[in-house]
PDB file of N, CA and C in Angstrom:
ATOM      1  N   UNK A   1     -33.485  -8.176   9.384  1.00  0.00           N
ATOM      2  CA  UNK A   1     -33.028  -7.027  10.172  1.00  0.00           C
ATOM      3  C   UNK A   1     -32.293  -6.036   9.257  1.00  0.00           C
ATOM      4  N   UNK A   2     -32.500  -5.017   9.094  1.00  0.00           N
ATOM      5  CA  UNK A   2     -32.310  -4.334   8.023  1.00  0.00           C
ATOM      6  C   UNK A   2     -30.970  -3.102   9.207  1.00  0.00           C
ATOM      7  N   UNK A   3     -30.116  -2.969   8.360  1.00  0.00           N
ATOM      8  CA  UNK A   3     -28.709  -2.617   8.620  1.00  0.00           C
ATOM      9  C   UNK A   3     -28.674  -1.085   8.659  1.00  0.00           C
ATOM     10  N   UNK A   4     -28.254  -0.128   9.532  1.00  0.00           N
ATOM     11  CA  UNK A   4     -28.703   1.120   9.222  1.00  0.00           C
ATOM     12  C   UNK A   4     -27.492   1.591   8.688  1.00  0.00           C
ATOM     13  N   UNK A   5     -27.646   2.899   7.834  1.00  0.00           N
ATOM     14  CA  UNK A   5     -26.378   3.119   6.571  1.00  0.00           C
ATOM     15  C   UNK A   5     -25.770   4.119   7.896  1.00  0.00           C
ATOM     16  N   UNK A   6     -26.205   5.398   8.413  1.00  0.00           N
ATOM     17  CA  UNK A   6     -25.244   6.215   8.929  1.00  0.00           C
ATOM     18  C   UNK A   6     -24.445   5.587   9.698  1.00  0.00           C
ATOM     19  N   UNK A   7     -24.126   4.648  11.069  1.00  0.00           N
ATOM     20  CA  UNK A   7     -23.065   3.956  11.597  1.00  0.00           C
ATOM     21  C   UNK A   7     -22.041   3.555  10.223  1.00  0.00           C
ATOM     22  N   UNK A   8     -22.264   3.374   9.303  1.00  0.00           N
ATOM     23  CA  UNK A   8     -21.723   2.622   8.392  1.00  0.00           C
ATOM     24  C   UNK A   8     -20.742   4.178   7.986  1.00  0.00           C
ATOM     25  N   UNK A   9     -21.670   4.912   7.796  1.00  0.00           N
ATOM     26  CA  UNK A   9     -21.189   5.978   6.962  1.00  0.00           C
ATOM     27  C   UNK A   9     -20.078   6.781   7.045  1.00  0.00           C
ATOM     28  N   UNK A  10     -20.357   7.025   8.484  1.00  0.00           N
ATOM     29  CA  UNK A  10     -19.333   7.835   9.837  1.00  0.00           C
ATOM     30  C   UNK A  10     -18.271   6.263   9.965  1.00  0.00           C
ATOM     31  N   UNK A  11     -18.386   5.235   9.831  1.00  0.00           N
ATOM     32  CA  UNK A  11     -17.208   4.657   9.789  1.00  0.00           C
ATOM     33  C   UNK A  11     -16.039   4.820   8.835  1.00  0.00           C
ATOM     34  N   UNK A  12     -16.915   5.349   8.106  1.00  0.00           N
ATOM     35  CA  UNK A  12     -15.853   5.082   6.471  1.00  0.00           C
ATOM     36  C   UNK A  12     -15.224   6.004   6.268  1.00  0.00           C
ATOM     37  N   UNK A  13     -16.365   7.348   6.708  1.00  0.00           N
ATOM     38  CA  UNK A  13     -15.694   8.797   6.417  1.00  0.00           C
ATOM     39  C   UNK A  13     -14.167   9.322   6.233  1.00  0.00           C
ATOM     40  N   UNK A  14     -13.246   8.231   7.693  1.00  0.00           N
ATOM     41  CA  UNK A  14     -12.316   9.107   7.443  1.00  0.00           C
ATOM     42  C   UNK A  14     -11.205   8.117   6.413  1.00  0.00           C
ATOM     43  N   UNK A  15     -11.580   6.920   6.028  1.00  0.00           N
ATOM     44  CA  UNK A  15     -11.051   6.128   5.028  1.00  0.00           C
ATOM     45  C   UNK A  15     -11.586   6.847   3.662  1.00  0.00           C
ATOM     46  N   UNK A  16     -12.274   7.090   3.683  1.00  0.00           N
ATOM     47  CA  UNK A  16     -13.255   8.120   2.213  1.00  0.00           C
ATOM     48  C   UNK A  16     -12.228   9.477   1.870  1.00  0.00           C
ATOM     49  N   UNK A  17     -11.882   9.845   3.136  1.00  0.00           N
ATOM     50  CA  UNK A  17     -11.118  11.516   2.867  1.00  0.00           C
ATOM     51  C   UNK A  17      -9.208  10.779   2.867  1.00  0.00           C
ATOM     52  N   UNK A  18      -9.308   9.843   3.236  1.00  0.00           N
ATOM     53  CA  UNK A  18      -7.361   9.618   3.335  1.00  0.00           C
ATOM     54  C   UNK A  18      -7.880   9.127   1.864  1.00  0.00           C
ATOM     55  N   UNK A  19      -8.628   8.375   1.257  1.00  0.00           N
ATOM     56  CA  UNK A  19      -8.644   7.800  -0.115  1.00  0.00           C
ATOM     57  C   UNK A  19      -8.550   8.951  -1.057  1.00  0.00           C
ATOM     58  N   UNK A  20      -9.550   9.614  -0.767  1.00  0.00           N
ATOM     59  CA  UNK A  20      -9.636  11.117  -1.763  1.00  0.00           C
ATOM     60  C   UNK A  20      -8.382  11.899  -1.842  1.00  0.00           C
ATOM     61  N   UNK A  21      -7.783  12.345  -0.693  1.00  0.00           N
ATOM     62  CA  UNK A  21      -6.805  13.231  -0.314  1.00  0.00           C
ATOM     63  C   UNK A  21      -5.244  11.973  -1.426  1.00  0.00           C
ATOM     64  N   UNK A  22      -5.174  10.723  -1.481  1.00  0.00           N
ATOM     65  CA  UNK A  22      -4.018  10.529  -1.597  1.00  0.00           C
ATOM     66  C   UNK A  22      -4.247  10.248  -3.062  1.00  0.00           C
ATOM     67  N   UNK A  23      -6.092   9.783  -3.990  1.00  0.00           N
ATOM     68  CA  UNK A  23      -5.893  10.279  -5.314  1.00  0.00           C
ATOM     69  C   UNK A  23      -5.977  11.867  -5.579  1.00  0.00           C
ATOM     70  N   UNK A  24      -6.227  12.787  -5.031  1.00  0.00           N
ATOM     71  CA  UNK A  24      -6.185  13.653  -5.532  1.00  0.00           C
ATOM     72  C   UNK A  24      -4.765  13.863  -5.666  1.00  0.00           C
ATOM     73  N   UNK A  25      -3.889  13.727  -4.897  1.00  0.00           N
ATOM     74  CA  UNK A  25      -2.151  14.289  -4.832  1.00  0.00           C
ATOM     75  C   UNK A  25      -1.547  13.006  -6.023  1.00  0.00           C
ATOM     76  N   UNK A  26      -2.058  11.861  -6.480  1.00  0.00           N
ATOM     77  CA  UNK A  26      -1.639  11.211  -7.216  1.00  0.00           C
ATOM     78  C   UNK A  26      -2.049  11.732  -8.898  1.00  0.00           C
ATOM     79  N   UNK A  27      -3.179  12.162  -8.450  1.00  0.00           N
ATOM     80  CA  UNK A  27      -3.575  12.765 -10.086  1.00  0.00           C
ATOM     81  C   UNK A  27      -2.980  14.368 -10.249  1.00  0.00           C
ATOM     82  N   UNK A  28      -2.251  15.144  -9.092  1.00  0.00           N
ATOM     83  CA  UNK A  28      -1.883  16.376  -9.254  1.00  0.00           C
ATOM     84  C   UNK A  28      -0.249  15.394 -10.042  1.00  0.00           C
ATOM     85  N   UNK A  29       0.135  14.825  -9.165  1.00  0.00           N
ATOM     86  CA  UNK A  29       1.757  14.195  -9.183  1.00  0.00           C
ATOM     87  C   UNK A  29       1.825  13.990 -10.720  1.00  0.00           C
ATOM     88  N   UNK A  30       0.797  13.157 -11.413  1.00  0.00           N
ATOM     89  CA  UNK A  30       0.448  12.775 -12.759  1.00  0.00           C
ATOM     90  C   UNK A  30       0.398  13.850 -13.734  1.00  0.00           C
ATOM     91  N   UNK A  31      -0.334  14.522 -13.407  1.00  0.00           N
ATOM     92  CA  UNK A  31      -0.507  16.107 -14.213  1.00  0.00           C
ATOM     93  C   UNK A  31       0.468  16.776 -14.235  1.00  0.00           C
ATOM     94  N   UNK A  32       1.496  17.019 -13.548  1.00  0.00           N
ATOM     95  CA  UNK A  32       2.850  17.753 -13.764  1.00  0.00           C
ATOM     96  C   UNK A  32       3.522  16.956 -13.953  1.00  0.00           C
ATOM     97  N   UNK A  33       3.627  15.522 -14.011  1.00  0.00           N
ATOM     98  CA  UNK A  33       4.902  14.998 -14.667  1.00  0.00           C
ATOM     99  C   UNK A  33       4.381  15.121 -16.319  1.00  0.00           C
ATOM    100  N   UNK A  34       3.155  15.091 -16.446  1.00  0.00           N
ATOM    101  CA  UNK A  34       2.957  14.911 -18.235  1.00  0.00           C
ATOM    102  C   UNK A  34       3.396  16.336 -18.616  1.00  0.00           C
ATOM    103  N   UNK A  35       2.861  17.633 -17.966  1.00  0.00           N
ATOM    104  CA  UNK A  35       3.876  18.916 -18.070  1.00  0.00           C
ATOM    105  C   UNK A  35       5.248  18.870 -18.262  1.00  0.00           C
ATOM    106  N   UNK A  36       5.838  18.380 -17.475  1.00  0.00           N
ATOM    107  CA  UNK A  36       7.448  18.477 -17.677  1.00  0.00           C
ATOM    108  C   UNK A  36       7.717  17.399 -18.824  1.00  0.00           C
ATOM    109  N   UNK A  37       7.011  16.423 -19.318  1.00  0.00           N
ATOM    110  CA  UNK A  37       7.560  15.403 -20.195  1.00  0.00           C
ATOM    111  C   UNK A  37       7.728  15.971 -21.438  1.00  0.00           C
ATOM    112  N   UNK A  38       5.822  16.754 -21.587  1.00  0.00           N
ATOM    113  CA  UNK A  38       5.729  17.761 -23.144  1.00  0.00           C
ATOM    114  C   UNK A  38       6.667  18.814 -23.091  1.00  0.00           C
ATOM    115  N   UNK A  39       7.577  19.381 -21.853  1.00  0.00           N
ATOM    116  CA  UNK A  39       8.219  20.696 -21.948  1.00  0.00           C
ATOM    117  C   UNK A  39       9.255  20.089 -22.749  1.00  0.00           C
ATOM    118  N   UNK A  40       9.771  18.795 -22.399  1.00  0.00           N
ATOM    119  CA  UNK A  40      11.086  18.161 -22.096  1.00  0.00           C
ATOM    120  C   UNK A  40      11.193  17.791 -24.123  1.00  0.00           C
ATOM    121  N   UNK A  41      10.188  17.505 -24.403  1.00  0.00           N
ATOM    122  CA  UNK A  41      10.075  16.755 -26.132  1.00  0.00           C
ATOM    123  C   UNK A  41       9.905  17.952 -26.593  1.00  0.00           C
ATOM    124  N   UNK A  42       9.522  18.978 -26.563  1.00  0.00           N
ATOM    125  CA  UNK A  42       9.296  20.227 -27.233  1.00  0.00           C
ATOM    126  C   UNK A  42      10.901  20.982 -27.259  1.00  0.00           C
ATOM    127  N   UNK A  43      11.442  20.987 -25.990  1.00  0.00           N
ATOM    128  CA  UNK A  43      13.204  21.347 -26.174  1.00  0.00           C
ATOM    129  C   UNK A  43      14.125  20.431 -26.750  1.00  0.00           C
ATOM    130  N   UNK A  44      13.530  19.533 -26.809  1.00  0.00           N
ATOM    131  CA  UNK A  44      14.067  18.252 -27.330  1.00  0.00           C
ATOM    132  C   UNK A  44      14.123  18.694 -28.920  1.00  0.00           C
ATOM    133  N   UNK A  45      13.100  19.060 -29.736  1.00  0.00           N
ATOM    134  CA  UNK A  45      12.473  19.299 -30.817  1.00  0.00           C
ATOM    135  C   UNK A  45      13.360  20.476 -31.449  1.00  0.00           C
ATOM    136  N   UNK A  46      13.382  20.942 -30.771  1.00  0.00           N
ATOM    137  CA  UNK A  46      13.806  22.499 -31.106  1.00  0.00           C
ATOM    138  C   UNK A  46      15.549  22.194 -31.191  1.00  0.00           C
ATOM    139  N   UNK A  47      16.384  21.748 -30.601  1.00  0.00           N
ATOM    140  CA  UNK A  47      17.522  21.440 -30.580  1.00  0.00           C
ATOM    141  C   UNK A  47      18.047  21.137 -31.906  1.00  0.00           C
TER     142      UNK A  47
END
């Protein structure tokens, strides 16, 4: 009996977009802390 994918698909969807939505804000969160780290060693440098 072969399993059909769309029921499957539309189940997942909105686990697919909370997954996406909370790496995307984890890889923004990531990307500005490495910003402020290089600002932070560069004033560091200069001192």
């Amino acid at each position: 009996m072969a399993i059909t994918i769309k029921p499957v698909v539309e189940l997942l969807k909105p686990f697919a977009k909370q997954a996406a939505e909370a790496a995307a804000t984890f890889v923004i969160q990531e990307g500005i802390k490495k910003i402020f780290e290089k600002k932070e060693t560069k004033n560091k440098q200069k001192k």
